[in-house]
Protein backbone atom coordinates (compact mmCIF):
# COMPACT_ATOMS: atom_id res chain seq x y z
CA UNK A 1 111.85 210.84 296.67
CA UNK A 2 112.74 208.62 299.87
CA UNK A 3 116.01 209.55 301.36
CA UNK A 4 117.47 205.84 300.61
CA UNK A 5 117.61 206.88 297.14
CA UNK A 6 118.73 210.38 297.51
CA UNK A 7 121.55 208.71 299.29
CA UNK A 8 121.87 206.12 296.83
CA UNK A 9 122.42 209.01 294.12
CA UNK A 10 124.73 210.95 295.70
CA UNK A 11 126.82 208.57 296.33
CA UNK A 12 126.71 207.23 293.10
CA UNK A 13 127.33 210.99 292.06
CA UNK A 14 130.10 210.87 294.74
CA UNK A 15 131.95 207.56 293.29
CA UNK A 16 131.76 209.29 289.60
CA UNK A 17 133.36 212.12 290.92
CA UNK A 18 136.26 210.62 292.18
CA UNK A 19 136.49 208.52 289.25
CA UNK A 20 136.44 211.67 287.24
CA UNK A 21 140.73 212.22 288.39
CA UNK A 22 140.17 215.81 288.90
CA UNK A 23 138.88 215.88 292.31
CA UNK A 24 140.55 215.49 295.84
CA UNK A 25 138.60 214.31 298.50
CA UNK A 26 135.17 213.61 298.03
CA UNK A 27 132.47 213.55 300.40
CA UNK A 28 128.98 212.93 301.00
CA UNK A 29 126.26 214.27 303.25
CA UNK A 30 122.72 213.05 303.89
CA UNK A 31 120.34 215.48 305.30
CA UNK A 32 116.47 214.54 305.50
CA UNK A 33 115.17 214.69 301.64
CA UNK A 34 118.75 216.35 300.31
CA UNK A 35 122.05 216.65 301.08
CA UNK A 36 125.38 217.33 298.68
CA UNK A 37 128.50 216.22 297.59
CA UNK A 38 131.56 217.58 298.02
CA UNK A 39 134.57 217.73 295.70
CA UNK A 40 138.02 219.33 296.61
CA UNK A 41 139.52 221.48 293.93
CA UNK A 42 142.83 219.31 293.30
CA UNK A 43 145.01 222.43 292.08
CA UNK A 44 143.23 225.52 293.54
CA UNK A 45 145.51 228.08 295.30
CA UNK A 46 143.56 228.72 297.84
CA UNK A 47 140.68 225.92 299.65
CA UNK A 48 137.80 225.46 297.05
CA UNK A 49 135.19 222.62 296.88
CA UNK A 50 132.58 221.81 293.91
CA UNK A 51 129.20 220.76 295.07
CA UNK A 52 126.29 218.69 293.80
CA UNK A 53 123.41 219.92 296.70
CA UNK A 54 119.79 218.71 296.53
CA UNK A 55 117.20 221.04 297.45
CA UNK A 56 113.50 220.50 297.54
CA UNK A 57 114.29 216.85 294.78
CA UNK A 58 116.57 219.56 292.88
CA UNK A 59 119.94 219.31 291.57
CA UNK A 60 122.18 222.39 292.00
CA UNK A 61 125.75 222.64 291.15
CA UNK A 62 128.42 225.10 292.30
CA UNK A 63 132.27 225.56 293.52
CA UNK A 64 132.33 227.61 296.50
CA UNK A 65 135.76 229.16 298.79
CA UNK A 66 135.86 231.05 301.91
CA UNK A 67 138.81 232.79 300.11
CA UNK A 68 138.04 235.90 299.04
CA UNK A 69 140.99 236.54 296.72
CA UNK A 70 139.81 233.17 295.14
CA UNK A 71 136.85 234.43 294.36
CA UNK A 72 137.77 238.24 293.19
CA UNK A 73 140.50 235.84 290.94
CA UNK A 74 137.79 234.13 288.98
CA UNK A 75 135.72 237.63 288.75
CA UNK A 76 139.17 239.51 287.76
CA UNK A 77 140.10 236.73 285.10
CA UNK A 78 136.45 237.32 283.43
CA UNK A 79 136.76 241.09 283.62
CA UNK A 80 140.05 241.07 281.94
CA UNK A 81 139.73 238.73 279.34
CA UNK A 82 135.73 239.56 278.53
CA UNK A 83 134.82 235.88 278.77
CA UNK A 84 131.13 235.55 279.64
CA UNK A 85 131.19 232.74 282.24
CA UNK A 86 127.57 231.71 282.02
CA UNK A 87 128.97 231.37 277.63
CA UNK A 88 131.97 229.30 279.38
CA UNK A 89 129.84 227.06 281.07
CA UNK A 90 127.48 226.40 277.76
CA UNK A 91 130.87 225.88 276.03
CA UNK A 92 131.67 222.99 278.08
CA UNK A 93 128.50 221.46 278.79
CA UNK A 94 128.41 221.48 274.85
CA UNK A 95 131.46 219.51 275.21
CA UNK A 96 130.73 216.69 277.68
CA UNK A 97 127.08 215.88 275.38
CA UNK A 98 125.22 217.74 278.05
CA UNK A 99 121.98 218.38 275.98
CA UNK A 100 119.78 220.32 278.67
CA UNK A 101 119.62 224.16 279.05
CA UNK A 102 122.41 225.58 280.12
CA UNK A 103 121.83 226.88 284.01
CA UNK A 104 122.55 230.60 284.91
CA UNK A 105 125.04 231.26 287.17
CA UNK A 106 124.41 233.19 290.78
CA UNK A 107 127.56 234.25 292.50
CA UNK A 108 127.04 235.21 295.93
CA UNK A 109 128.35 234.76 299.85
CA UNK A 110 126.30 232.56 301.32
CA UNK A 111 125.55 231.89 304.89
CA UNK A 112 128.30 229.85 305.74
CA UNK A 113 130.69 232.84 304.76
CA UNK A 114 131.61 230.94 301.45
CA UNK A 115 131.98 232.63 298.24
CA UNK A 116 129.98 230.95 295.43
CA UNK A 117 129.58 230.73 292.29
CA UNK A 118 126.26 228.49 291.47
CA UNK A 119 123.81 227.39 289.39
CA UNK A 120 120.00 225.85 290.08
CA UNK A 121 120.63 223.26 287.12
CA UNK A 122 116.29 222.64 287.23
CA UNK A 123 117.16 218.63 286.92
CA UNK A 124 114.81 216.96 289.63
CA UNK A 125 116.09 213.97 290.75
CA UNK A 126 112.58 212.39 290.08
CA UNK A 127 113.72 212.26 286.25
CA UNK A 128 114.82 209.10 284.49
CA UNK A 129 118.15 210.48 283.62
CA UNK A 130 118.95 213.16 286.48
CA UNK A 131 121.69 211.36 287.41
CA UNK A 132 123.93 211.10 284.56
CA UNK A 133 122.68 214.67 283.59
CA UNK A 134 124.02 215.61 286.72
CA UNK A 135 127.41 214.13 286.37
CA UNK A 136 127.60 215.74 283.12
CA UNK A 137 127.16 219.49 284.66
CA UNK A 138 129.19 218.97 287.38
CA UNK A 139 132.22 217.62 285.18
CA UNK A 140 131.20 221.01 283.35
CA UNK A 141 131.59 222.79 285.72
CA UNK A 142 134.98 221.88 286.92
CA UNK A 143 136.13 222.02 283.41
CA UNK A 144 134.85 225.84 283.17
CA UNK A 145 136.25 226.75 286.08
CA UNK A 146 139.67 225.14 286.22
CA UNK A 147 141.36 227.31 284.58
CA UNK A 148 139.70 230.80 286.18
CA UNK A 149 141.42 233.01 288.55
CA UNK A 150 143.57 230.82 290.69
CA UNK A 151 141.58 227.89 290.57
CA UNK A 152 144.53 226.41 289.19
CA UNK A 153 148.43 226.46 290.34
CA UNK A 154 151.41 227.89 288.28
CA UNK A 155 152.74 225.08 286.25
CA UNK A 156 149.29 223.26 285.84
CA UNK A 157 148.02 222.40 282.71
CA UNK A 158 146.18 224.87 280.47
């Protein structure tokens, strides 16, 4: 895939997501064949961004922080309650009329020192539909993980 359309799709992807209302700033990066968007968490406690990356014509999806509290939040809200996120996210993909495979779910520091919590969704952007597919996990994903740990602020809706 040329990098004209890769850029074409993410921003597409980037004007959905801030047409979504749950986002703050939104961003968009270009780098040779791939490149990501970036979406604020609107009430997280702490700095948190989702992100739509492409890697090698693949779409991956994920919410990453630098904060490490943030992150121990979401895994302490999971231990406590017994929630399975991976079940969370197929709960809410389910929801939006995603009907692909629900993606596993790495979580992980990566090498920018940012906690994440990820999935390799296995949509290639070659595909017909990749792009509303995509919109569809990512608005998933923010749904799943809105209300984990202190993704979300006292006084925000539940």
């Amino acid at each position: 895939m040329e990098t004209r359309e890769t850029a074409a799709i993410l921003g597409s992807l980037a004007e959905s997501a801030r047409a979504m209302g749950v986002f703050g700033e939104v961003t968009v990066v270009v780098e040779g064949s791939g490149g990501r968007v970036t979406a604020c968490a609107l009430a997280s406690a702490a700095p948190a961004e989702y992100r739509v990356e492409i890697e090698n014509g693949e779409a991956c999806v994920g919410v990453f922080t630098a904060d490490r509290w943030l992150s121990h939040s979401v895994e302490a809200d999971l231990m406590n309650t017994g929630d399975d996120l991976e079940e969370l996210l197929e709960e809410e993909l389910v929801e939006v009329g995603y009907t692909g495979k629900a993606p596993t779910i790495d979580h992980y520091r990566n090498d920018e020192k940012m906690f994440a919590f990820r999935s390799k969704t296995g949509i290639r952007l070659s595909e017909t539909d990749a792009e509303e597919k995509i919109r569809l996990v990512l608005r998933a994903y923010e749904a799943c993980f809105r209300h984990l740990g202190d993704l979300h602020q006292d006084g925000e809706d539940e």
